[in-house]
C-alpha atoms as a PDB file:
ATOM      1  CA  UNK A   1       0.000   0.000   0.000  1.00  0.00           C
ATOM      2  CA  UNK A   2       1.629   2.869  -1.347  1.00  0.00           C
ATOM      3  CA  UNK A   3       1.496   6.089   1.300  1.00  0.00           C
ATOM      4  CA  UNK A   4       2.506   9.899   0.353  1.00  0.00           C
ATOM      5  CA  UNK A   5       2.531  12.864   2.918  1.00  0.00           C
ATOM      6  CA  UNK A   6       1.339  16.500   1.125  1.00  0.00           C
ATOM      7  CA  UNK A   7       3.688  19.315   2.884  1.00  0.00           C
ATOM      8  CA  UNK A   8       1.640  22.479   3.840  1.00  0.00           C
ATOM      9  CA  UNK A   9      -1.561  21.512   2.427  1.00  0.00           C
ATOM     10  CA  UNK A  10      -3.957  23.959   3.400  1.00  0.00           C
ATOM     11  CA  UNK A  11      -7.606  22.181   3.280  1.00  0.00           C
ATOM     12  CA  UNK A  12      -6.894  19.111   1.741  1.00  0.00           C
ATOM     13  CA  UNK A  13      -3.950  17.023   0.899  1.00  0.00           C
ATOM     14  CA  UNK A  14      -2.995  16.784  -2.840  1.00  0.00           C
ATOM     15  CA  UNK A  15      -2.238  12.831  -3.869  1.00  0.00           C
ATOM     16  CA  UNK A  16      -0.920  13.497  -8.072  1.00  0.00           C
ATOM     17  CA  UNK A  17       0.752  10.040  -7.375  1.00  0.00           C
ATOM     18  CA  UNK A  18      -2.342   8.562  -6.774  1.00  0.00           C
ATOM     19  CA  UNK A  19      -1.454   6.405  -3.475  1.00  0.00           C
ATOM     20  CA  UNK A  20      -3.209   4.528  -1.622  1.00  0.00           C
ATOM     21  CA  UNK A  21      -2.881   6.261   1.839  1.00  0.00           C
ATOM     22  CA  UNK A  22      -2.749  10.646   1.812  1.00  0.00           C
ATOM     23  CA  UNK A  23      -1.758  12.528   4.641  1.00  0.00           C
ATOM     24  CA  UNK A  24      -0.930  15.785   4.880  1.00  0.00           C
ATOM     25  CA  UNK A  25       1.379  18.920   7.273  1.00  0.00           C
ATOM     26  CA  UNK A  26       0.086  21.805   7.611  1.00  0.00           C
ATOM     27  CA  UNK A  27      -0.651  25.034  10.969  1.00  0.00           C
ATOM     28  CA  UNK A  28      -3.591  23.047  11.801  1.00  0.00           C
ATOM     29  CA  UNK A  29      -4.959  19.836  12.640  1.00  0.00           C
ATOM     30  CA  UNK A  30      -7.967  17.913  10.758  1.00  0.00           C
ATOM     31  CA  UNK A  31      -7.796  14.580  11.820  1.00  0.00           C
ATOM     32  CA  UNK A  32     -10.436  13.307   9.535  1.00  0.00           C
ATOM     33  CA  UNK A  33      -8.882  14.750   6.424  1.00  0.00           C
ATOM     34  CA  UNK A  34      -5.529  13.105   7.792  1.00  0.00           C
ATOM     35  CA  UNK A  35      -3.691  16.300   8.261  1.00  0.00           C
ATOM     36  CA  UNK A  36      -1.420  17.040  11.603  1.00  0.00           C
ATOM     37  CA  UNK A  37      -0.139  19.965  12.613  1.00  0.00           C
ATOM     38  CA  UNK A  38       3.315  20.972  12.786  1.00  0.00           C
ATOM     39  CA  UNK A  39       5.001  24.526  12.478  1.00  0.00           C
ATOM     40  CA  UNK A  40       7.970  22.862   9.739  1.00  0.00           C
ATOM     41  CA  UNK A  41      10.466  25.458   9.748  1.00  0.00           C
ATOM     42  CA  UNK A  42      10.802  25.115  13.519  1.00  0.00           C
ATOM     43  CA  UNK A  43       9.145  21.506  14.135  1.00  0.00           C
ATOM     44  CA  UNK A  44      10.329  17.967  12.477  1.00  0.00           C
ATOM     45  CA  UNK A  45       8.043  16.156  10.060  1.00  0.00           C
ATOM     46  CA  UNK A  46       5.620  14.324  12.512  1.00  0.00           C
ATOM     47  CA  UNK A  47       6.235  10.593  11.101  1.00  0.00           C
ATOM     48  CA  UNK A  48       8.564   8.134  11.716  1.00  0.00           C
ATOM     49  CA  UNK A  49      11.546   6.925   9.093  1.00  0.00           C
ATOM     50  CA  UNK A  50      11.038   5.722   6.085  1.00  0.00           C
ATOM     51  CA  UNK A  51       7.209   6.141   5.849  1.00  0.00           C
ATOM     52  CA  UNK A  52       6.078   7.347   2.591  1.00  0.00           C
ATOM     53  CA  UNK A  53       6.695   6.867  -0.974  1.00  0.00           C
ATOM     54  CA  UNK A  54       6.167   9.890  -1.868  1.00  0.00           C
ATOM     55  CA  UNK A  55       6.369  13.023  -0.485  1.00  0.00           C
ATOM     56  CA  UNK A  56       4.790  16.517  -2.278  1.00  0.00           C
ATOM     57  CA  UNK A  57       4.599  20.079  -1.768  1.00  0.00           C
ATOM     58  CA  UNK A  58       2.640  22.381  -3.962  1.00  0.00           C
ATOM     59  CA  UNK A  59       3.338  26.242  -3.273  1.00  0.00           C
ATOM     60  CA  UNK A  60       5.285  25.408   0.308  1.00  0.00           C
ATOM     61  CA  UNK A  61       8.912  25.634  -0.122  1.00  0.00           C
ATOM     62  CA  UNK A  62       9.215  29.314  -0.796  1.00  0.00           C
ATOM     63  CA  UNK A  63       7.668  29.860   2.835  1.00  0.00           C
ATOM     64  CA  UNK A  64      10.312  28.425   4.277  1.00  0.00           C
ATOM     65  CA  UNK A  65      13.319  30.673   5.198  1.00  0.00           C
ATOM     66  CA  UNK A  66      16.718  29.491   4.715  1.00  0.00           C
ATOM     67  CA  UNK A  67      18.156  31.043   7.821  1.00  0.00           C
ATOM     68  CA  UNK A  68      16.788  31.506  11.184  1.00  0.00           C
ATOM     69  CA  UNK A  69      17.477  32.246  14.377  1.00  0.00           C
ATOM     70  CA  UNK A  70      15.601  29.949  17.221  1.00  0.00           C
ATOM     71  CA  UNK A  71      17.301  31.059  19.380  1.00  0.00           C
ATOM     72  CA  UNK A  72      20.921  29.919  17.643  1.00  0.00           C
ATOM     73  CA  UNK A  73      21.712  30.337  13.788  1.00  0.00           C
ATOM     74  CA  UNK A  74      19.634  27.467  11.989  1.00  0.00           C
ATOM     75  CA  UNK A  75      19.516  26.919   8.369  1.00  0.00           C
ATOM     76  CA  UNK A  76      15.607  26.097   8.373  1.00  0.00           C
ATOM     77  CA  UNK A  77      15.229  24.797   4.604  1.00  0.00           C
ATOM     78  CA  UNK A  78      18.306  22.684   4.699  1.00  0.00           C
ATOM     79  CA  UNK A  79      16.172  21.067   8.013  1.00  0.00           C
ATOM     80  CA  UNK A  80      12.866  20.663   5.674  1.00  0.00           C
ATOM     81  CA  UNK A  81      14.977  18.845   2.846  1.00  0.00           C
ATOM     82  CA  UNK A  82      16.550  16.752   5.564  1.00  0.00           C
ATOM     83  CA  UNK A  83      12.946  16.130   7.066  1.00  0.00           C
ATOM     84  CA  UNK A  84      11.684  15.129   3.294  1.00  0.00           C
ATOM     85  CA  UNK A  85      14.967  12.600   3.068  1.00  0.00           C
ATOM     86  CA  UNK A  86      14.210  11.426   6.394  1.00  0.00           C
ATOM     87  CA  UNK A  87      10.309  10.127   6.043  1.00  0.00           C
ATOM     88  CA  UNK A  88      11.059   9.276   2.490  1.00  0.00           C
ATOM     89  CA  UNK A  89      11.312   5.457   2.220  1.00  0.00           C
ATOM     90  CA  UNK A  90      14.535   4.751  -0.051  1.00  0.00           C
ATOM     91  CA  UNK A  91      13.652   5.389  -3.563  1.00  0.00           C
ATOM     92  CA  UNK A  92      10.594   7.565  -2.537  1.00  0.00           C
ATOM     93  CA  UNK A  93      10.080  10.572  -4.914  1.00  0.00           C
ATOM     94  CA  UNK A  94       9.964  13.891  -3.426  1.00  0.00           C
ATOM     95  CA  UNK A  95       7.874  16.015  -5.502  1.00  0.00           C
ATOM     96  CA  UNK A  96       8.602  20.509  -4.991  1.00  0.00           C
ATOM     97  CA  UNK A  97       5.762  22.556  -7.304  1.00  0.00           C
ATOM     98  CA  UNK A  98       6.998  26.036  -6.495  1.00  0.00           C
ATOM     99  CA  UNK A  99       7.003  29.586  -8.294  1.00  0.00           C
ATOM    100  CA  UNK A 100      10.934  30.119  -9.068  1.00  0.00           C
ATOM    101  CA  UNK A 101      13.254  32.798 -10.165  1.00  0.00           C
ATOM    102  CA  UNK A 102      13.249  34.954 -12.899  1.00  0.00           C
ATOM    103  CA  UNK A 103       9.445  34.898 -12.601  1.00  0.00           C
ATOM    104  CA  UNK A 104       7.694  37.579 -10.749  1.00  0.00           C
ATOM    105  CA  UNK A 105       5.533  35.454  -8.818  1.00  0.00           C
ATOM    106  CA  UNK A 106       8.648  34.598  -6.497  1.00  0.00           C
ATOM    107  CA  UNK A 107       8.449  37.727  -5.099  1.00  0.00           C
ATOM    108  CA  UNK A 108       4.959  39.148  -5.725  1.00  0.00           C
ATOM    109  CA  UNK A 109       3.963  37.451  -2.643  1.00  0.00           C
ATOM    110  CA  UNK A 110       5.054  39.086   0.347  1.00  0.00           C
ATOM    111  CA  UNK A 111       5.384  35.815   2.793  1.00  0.00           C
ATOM    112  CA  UNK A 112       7.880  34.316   0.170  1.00  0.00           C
ATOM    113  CA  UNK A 113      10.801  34.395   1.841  1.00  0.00           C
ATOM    114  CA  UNK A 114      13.024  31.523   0.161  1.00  0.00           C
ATOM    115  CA  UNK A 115      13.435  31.617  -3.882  1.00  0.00           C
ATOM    116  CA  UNK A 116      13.702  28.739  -5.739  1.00  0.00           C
ATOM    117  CA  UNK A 117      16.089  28.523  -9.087  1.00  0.00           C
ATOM    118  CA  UNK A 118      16.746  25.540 -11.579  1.00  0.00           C
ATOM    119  CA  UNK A 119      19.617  24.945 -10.183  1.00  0.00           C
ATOM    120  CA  UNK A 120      18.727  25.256  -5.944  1.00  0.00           C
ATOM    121  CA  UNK A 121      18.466  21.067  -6.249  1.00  0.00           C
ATOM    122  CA  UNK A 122      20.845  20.129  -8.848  1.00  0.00           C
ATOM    123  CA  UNK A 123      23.467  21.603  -6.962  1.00  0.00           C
ATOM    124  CA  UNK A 124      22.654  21.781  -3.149  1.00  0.00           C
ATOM    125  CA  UNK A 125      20.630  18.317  -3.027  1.00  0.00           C
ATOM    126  CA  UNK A 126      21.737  16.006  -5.726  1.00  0.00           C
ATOM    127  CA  UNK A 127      23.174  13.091  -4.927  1.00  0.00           C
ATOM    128  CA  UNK A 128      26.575  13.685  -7.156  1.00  0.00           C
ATOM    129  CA  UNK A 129      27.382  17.640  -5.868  1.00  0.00           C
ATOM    130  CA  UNK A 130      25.424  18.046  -2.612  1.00  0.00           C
ATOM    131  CA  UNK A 131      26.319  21.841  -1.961  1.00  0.00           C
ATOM    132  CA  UNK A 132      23.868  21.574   0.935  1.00  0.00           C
ATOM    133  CA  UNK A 133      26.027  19.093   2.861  1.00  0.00           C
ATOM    134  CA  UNK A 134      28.538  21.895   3.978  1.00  0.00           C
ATOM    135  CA  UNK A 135      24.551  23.533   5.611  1.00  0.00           C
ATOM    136  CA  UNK A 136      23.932  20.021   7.843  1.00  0.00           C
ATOM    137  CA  UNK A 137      22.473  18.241   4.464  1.00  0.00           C
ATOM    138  CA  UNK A 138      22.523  14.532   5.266  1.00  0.00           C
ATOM    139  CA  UNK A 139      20.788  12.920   2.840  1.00  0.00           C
ATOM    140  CA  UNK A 140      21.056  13.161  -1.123  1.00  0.00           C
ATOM    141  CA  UNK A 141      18.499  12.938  -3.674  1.00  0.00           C
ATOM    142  CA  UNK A 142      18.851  11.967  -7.626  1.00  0.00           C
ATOM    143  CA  UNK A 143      17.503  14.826  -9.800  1.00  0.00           C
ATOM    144  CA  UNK A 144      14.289  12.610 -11.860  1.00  0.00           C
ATOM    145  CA  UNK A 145      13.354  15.958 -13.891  1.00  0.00           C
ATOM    146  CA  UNK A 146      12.665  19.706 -13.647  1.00  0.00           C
ATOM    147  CA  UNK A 147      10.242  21.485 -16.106  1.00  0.00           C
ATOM    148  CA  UNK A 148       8.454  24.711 -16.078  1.00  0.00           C
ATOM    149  CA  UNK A 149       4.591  24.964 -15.787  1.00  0.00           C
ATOM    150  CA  UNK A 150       4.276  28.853 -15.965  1.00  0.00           C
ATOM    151  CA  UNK A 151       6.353  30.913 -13.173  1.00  0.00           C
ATOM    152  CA  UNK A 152       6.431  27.251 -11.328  1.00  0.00           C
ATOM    153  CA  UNK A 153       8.850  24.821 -10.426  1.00  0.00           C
ATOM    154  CA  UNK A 154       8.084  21.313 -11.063  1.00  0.00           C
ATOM    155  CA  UNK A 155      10.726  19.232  -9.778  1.00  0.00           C
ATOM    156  CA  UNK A 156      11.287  15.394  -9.185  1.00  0.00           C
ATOM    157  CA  UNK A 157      13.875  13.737  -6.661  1.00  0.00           C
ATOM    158  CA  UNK A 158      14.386   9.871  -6.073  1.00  0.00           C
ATOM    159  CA  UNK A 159      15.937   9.513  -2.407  1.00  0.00           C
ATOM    160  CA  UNK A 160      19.210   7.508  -3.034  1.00  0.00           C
END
C-alpha cells in the first residue's frame, strides 16, 4: 500500500501520485482529512523513518526561510529537505511545485521568503554535488526531472 505525505496543504492534501494512503502537514490539525499539525520550519516532520513513498509540496517551499534564528543560527530549509529525506522510504520521490526565479511570482507574494532557481536542487541536493552538505544536508536525492509549468517549479527527486 503505497502512502505519500502532502507538505503544507492547506484544506486538503494533494495525492498526483495517486497512493493509496494521503496525509498531509500543515498550521492546523484535521484529523479526519488526515492532516497534523506541525510549524515545519521550527518543528520535524511528525512521522517516523522511512514512511512514505512519496512526499509533495505544492506552493510550500518558498515559505520556508533558509536562515533563522531559534534562538541559535539554523539553516531552516536545509532542516525541511533533511525532514523530506528522512520520512522518504529509499527510492521515494519527493515532488517541490513552487514559483521560481526569474518569474515575478517569487516575489509578488510578500510571505515568500526563500526563492527557488533551476539549479537550488541540482546543486545543493543532488546526490553527485550536494552543496547543501557543507549547511547540515545529510541525505542526497537523484535529480528525476525539472520542467516549467508557468512561473512554477516542477521538480522530481528519487531519495538515493
Amino acid at each position: 500500500m503505497s502512502k505519500s505525505l502532502d507538505l503544507g496543504c492547506g484544506l486538503q492534501p494533494k495525492n498526483p501520485f495517486n497512493a493509496q494512503e494521503v496525509y498531509g502537514v500543515d498550521v492546523r490539525d484535521d484529523a479526519e482529512a488526515h492532516i497534523v499539525k506541525a510549524d515545519l520550519v521550527v518543528e520535524p516532520i511528525p512521522f517516523p523513518d522511512n514512511s512514505f513513498e512519496y512526499v509533495t509540496a505544492h506552493d510550500f517551499l518558498e515559505h520556508i526561510p533558509r536562515l533563522i534564528y531559534a534562538p541559535q543560527r539554523r539553516n531552516a530549509f536545509v532542516e525541511v529537505m533533511n525532514e523530506i529525506h528522512r520520512v522518504l522510504k529509499p527510492g521515494g520521490v519527493f515532488m517541490s511545485f513552487t514559483p521560481a526565479y526569474p518569474h515575478a511570482a517569487v516575489f509578488r507574494d510578500p510571505t515568500h521568503i526563500n526563492f527557488i532557481t533551476e539549479e537550488t536542487f541540482p546543486l545543493y541536493f543532488d546526490h553527485q554535488l550536494r552543496w547543501a552538505s557543507v549547511y547540515g544536508f545529510k541525505g542526497s536525492f537523484e535529480i528525476v526531472s525539472q520542467e516549467w509549468r508557468g512561473p512554477h517549479l516542477l521538480s522530481l527527486l528519487r531519495k538515493v
